[in-house]
Protein backbone atom coordinates (compact mmCIF):
# COMPACT_ATOMS: atom_id res chain seq x y z
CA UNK A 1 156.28 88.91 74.06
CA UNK A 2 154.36 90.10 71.03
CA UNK A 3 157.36 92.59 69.75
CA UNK A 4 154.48 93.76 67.07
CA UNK A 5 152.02 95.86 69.82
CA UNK A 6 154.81 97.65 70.91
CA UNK A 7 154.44 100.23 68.18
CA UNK A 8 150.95 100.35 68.81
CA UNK A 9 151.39 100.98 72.75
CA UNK A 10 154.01 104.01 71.89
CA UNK A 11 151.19 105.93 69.92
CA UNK A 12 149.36 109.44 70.04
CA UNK A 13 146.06 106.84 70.83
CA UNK A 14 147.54 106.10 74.19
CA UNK A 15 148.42 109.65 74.44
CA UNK A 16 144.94 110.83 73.78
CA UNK A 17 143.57 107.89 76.02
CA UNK A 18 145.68 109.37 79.06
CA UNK A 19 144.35 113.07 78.78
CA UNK A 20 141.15 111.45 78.42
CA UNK A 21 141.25 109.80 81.67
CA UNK A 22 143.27 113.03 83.34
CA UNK A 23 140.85 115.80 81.68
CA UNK A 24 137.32 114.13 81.19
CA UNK A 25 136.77 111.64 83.38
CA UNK A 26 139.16 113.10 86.77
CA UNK A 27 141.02 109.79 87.50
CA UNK A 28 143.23 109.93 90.34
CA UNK A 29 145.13 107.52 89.17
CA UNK A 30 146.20 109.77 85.87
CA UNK A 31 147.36 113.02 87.87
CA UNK A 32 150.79 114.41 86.69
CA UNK A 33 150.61 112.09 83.69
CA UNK A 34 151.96 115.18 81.66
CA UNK A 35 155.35 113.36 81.35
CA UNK A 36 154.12 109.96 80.14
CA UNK A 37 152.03 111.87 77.59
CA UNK A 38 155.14 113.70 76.07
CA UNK A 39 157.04 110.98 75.38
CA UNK A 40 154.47 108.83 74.32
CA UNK A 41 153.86 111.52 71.56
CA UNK A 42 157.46 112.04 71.22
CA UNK A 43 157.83 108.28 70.24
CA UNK A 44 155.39 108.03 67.75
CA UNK A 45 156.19 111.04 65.47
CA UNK A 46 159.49 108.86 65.81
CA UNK A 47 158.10 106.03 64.14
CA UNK A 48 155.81 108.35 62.28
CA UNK A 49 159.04 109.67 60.27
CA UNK A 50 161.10 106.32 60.12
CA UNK A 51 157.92 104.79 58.94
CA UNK A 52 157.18 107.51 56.26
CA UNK A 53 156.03 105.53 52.76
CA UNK A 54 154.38 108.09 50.71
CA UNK A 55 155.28 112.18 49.45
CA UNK A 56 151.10 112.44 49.39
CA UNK A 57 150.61 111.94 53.30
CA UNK A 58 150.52 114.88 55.85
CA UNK A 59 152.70 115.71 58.80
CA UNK A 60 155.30 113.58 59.57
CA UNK A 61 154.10 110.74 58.16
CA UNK A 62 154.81 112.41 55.02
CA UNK A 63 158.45 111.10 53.18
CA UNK A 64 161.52 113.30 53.57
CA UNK A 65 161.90 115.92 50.55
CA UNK A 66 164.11 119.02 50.24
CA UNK A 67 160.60 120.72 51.57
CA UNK A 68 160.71 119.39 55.30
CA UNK A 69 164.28 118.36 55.80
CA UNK A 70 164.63 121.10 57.62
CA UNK A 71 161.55 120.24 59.81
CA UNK A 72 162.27 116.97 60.39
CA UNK A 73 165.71 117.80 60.98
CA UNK A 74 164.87 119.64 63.54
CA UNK A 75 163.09 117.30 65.62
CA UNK A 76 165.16 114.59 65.22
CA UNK A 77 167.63 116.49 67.24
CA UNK A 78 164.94 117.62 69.85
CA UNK A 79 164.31 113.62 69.93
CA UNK A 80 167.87 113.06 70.61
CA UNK A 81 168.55 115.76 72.88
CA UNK A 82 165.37 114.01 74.74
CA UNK A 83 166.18 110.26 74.92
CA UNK A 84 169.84 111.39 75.98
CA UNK A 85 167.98 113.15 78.88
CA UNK A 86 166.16 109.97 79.87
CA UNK A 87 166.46 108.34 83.45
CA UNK A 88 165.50 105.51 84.50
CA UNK A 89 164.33 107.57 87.97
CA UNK A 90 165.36 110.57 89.46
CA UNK A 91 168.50 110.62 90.55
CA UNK A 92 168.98 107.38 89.02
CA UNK A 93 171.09 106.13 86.20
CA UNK A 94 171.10 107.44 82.57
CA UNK A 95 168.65 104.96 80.61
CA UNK A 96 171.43 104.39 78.40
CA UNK A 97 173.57 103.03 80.85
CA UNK A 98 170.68 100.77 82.23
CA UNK A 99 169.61 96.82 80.99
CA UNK A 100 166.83 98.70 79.38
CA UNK A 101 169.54 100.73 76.91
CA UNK A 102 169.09 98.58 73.34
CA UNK A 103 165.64 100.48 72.22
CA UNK A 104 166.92 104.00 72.54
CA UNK A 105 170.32 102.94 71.39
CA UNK A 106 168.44 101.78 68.18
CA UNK A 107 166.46 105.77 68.18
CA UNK A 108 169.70 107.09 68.32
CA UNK A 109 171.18 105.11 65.79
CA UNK A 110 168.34 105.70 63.49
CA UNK A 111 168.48 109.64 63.62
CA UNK A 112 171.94 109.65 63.19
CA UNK A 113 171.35 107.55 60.07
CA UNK A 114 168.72 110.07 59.49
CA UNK A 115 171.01 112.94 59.72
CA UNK A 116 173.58 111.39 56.92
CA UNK A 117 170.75 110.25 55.01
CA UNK A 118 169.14 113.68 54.32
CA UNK A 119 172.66 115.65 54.18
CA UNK A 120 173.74 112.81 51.22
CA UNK A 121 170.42 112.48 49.34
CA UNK A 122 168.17 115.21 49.95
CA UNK A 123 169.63 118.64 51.50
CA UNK A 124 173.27 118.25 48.75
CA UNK A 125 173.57 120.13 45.01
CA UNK A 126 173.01 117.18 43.51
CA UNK A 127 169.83 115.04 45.57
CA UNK A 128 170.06 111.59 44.27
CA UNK A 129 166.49 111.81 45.30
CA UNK A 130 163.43 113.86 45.20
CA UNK A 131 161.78 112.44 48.24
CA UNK A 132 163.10 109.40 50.00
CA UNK A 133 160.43 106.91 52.07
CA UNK A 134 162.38 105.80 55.14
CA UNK A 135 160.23 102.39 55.06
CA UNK A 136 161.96 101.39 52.34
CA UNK A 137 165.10 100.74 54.42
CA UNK A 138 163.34 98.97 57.30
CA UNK A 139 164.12 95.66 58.63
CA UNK A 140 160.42 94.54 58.91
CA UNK A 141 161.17 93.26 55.06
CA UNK A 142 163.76 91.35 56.98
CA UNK A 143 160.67 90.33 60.05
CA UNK A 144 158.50 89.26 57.27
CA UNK A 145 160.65 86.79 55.26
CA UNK A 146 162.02 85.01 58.22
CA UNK A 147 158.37 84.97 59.79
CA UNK A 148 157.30 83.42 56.28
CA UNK A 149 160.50 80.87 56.77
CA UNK A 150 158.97 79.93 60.13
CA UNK A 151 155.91 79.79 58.70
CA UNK A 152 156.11 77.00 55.99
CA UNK A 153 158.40 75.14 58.60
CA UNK A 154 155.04 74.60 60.61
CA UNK A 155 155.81 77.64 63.01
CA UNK A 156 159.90 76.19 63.21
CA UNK A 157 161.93 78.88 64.44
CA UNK A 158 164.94 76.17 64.76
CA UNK A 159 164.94 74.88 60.44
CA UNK A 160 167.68 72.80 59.36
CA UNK A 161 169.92 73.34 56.64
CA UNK A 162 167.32 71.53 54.12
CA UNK A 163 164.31 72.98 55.49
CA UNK A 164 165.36 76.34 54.87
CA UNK A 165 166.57 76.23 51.62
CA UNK A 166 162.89 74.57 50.53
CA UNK A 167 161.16 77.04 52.10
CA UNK A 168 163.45 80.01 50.89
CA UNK A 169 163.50 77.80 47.35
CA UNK A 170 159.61 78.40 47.49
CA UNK A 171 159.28 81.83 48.38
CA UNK A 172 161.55 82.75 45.90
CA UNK A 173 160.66 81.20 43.38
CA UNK A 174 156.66 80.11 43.32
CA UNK A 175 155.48 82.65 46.07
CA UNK A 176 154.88 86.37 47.47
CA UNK A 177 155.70 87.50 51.05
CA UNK A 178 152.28 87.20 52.99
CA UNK A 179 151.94 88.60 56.88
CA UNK A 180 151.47 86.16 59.27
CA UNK A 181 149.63 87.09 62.48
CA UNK A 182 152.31 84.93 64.83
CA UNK A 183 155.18 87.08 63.12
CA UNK A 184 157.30 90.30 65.00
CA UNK A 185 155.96 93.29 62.95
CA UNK A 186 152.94 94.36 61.14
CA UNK A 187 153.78 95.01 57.45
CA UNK A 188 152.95 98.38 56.19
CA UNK A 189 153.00 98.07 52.74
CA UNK A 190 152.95 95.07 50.47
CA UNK A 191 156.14 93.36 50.20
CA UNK A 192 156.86 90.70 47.38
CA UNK A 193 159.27 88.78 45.63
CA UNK A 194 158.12 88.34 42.40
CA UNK A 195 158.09 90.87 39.74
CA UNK A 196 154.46 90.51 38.39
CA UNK A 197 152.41 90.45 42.03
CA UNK A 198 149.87 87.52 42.07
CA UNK A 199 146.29 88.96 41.58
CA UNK A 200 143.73 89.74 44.45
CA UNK A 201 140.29 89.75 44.35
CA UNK A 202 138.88 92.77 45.28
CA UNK A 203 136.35 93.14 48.74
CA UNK A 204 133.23 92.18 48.30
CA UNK A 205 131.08 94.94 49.29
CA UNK A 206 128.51 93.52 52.07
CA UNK A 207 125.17 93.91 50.74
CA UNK A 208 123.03 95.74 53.13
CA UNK A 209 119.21 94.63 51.97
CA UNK A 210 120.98 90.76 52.66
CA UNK A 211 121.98 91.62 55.95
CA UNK A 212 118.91 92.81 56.68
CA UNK A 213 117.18 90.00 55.21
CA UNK A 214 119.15 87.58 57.30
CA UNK A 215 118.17 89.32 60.85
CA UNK A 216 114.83 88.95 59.70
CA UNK A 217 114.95 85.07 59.10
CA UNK A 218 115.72 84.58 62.90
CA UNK A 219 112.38 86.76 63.99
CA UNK A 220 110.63 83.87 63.82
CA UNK A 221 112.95 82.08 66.32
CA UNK A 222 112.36 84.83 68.96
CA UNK A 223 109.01 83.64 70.08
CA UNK A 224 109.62 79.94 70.20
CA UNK A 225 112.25 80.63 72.89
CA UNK A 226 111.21 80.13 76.40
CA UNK A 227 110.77 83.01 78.72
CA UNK A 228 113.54 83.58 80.47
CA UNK A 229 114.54 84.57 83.75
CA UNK A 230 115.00 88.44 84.62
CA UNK A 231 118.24 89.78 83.04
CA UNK A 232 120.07 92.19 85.01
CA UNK A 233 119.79 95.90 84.95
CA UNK A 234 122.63 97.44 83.16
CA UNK A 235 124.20 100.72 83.77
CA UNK A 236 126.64 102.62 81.19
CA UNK A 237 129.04 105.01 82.98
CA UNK A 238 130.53 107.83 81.47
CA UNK A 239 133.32 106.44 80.17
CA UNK A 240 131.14 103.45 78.55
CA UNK A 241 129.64 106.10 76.87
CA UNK A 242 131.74 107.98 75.04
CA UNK A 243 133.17 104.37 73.74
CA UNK A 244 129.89 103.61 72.55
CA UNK A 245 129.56 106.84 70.83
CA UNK A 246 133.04 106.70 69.11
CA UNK A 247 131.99 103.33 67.68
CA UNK A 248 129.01 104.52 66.45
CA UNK A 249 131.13 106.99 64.44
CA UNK A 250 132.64 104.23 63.13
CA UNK A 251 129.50 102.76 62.16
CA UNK A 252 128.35 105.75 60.32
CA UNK A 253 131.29 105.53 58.39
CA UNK A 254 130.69 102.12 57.10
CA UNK A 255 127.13 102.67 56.40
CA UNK A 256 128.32 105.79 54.07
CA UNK A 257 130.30 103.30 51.85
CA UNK A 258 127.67 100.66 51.82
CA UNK A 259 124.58 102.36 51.80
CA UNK A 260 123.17 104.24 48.52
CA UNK A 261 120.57 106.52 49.54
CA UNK A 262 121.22 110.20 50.02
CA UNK A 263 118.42 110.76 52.50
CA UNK A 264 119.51 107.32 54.42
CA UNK A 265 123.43 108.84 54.42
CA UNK A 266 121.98 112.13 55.61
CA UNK A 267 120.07 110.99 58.63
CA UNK A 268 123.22 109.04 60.02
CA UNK A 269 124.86 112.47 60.39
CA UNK A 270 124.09 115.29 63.28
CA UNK A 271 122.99 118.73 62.01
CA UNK A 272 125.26 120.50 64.43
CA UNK A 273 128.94 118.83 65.39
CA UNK A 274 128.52 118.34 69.07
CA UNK A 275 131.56 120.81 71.04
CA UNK A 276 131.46 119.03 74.25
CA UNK A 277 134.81 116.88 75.23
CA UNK A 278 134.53 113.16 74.12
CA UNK A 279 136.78 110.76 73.26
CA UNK A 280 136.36 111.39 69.64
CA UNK A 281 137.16 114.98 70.67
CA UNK A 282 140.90 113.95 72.13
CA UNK A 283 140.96 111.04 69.16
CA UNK A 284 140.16 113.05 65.90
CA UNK A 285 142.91 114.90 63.36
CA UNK A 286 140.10 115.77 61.17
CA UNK A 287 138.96 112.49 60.23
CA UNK A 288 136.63 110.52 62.97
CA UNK A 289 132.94 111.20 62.52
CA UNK A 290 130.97 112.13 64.86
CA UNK A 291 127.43 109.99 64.47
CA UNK A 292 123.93 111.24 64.83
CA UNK A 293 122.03 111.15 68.04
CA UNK A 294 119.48 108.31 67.07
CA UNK A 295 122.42 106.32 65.73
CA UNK A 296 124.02 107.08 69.43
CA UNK A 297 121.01 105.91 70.88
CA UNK A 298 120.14 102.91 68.94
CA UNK A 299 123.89 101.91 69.81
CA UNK A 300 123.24 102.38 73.58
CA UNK A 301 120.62 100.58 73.24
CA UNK A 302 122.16 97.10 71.68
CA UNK A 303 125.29 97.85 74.24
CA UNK A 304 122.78 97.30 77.24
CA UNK A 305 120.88 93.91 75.26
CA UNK A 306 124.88 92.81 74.76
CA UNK A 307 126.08 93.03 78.28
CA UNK A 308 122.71 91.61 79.27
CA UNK A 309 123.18 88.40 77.09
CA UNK A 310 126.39 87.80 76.18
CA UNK A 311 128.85 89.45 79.37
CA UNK A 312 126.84 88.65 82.04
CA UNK A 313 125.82 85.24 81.17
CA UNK A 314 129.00 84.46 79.73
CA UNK A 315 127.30 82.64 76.80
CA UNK A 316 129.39 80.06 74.53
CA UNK A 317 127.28 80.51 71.56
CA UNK A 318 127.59 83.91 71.55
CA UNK A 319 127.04 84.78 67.67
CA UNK A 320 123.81 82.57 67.60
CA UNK A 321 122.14 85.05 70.86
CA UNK A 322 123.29 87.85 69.01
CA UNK A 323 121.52 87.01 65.64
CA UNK A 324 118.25 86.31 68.02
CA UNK A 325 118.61 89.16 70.16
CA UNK A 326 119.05 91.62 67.46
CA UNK A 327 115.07 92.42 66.84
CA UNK A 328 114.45 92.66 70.11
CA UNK A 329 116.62 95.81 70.11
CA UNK A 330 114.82 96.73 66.89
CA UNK A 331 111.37 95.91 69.39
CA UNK A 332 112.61 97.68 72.25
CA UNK A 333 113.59 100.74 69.94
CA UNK A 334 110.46 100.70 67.20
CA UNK A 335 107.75 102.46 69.78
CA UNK A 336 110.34 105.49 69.43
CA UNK A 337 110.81 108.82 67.39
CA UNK A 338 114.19 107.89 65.24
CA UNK A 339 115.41 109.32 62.41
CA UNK A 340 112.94 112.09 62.39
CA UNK A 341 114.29 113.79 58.96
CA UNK A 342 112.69 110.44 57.38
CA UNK A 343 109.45 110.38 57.99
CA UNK A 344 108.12 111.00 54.63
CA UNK A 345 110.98 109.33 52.72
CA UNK A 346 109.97 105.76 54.54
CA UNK A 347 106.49 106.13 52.46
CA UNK A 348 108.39 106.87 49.22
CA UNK A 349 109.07 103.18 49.15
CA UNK A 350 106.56 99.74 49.25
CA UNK A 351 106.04 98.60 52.97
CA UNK A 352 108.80 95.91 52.96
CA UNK A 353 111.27 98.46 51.86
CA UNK A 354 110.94 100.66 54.33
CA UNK A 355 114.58 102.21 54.51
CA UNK A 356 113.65 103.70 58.10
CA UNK A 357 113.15 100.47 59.67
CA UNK A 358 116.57 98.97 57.36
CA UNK A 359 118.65 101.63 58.69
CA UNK A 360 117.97 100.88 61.80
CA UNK A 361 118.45 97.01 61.56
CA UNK A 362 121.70 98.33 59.66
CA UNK A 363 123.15 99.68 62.44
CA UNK A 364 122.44 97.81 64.46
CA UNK A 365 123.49 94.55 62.91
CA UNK A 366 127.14 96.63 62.34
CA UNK A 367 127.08 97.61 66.30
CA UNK A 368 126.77 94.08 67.15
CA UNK A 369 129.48 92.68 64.37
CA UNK A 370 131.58 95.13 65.54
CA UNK A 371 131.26 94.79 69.43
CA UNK A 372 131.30 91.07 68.95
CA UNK A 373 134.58 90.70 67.03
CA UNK A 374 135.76 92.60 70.02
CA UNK A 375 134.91 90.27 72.34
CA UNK A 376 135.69 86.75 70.95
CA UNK A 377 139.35 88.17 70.55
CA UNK A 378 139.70 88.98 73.85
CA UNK A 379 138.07 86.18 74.83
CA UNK A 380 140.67 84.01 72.46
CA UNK A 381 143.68 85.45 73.87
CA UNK A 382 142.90 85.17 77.35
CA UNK A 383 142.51 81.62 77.34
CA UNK A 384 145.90 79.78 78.37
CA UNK A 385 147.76 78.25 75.20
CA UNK A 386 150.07 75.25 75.08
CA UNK A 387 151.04 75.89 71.98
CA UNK A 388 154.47 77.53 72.63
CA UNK A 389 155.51 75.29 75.31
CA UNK A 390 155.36 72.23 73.27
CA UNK A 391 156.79 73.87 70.07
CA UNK A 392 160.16 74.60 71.97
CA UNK A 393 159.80 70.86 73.16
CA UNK A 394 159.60 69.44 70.28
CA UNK A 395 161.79 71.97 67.45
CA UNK A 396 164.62 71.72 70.40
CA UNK A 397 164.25 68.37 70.90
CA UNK A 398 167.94 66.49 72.08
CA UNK A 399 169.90 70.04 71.66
């Protein structure tokens, strides 16, 4: 059990991913998910207040001050009043006198912790504190270390005597706290040890011309390659849809950072923000963005070339296809009318600089980067792993 996802599965994105299948799309299977939706929301302002790390965020991710004790105060006992409500059906028992009692037990515990904690340090004459970040007393610094321990023991959750105090010898002494993916929580914030923080080098920002440049070394390789055999017709359903267009928001958004031309950054953007329901509609708190319709289109487009390829012929050397199939989407989509708003900026530069023809190999080189990281880890994890079975084997060996 991966005790990490289960803070992602209690979140407002499942919420919104519900009432997305209830509203937009009519599922049967999603009628009189009203209840599910509730406390699924009701959950993750939970976590959204006992994860609270900064005074500068919004809502109730935002830390406890003297400012919204009073707010938070008040749902923490609408919380409680809830989970105490809880059954596990109806009629049935209380769900804190079923097998299933230790998570809600821990709730409760942590609001009535809560509770003293404001009263003490926040809400009295004399606050010991102006704001207090409820991270800070989480036991994921707890997760991380032991998950480190494991860690340096080659994944030994069983460590002798000696083998711990090496490995808690080293943290302590030579190293920093890093996350490890096979560890029980996802850390939030950086945790170390030491007092002056090892440095890290900062991202490399891609360079967009390069990328380009690459896709364009692997033209050539298009036309050596046999003609092959009709691919099958594709069809995108709604829902498809409006996941192709919320990833193209996503796209936009990393083109803004990269990219350096105003005009370029322009055209990625619609005129008019579309009011029809989509899932970036139910998703959004002010912050998705909503991508233009030729960058919608273009994305469509390398969605149908990468089911074509890559799903459908189930394709081991994915990556390679995709670096070959990537100008034929450019192809397929050149003898079209995109980006409009820059037809008379594409002459302001020499013919091999054409920044309407690199936009469009921009996104769509970040569509299929994106969609294919997607894939290879689901591909990854649903591949059977012996892994764990011979690690109890051989860490538990003669106990």
């Amino acid at each position: 059990m991966k005790v990490k996802l289960v803070a992602q599965l209690f979140s407002s994105s499942v919420a919104d991913a519900i009432d997305y299948c209830h509203n937009k799309l009519k599922l049967q299977d999603f009628i009189g998910s009203e209840a599910a939706v509730e406390f699924l929301r009701l959950i993750n302002t939970l976590f959204d207040v006992l994860n609270s790390r900064s005074i500068r965020q919004h809502g109730y991710k935002k830390a406890v001050s003297k400012q919204n004790a009073d707010l938070y105060l008040q749902f923490m006992h609408k919380a409680k009043a809830y989970i105490l409500s809880l059954k596990e059906s109806r009629g049935g028992l209380s769900i804190l006198e079923s097998r299933r009692k230790t998570g809600f037990l821990g709730f409760l515990i942590c609001i009535k912790s809560f509770d003293a904690v404001v009263a003490k340090m926040i809400s009295s004459e004399r606050p010991g504190l102006i704001y207090f970040p409820l991270y800070k007393v989480s036991q994921d610094h707890v997760e991380l270390l032991f998950s480190a321990v494991r860690f340096h023991g080659g994944s030994n959750d069983n460590p002798t005597a000696l083998q711990f105090r090496s490995a808690y010898r080293k943290l302590h002494i030579n190293a920093e706290i890093k996350y490890t993916a096979s560890g029980n929580c996802i850390p939030l914030t950086d945790v170390k040890i030491l007092t002056v923080s090892s440095s890290v080098s900062s991202k490399t920002v891609i360079n967009v011309t390069s990328q380009c440049t690459s896709m364009v070394e692997h033209e050539s390789s298009v036309d050596e390659q046999p003609t092959e055999m009709a691919l099958p017709c594709v069809f995108l359903s709604e829902c498809t849809n409006d996941t192709v267009y919320y990833m193209a928001g996503f796209i936009v958004k990393k083109l803004s950072v990269s990219l350096k031309c105003s005009p370029c950054i322009s055209a990625l953007y619609p005129e008019n923000i579309p009011t029809s329901l989509s899932l970036i509609s139910y998703q959004s708190e002010g912050k998705l963005i909503h991508p233009s319709n030729d960058v919608f289109s273009i994305c469509k487009e390398c969605e149908i070339v990468f089911r074509q390829h890559i799903i459908k012929n189930e394709s081991e050397n994915s990556k390679l296809i995709i670096m070959r199939k990537a100008p034929e989407v450019l192809n397929r989509i050149q003898s079209r009318s995109y980006f409009s708003i820059l037809n008379q900026h594409q002459f302001d530069t020499e013919p091999t600089e054409n920044h309407l023809v690199h936009l469009m190999r921009c996104v769509i080189f970040q569509y299929f980067k994106v969609r294919l990281s997607y894939y290879c880890k689901n591909f990854a994890m649903n591949k059977e792993s012996v892994r764990q079975f011979y690690k109890h084997i051989v860490n538990f060996k003669g106990q």
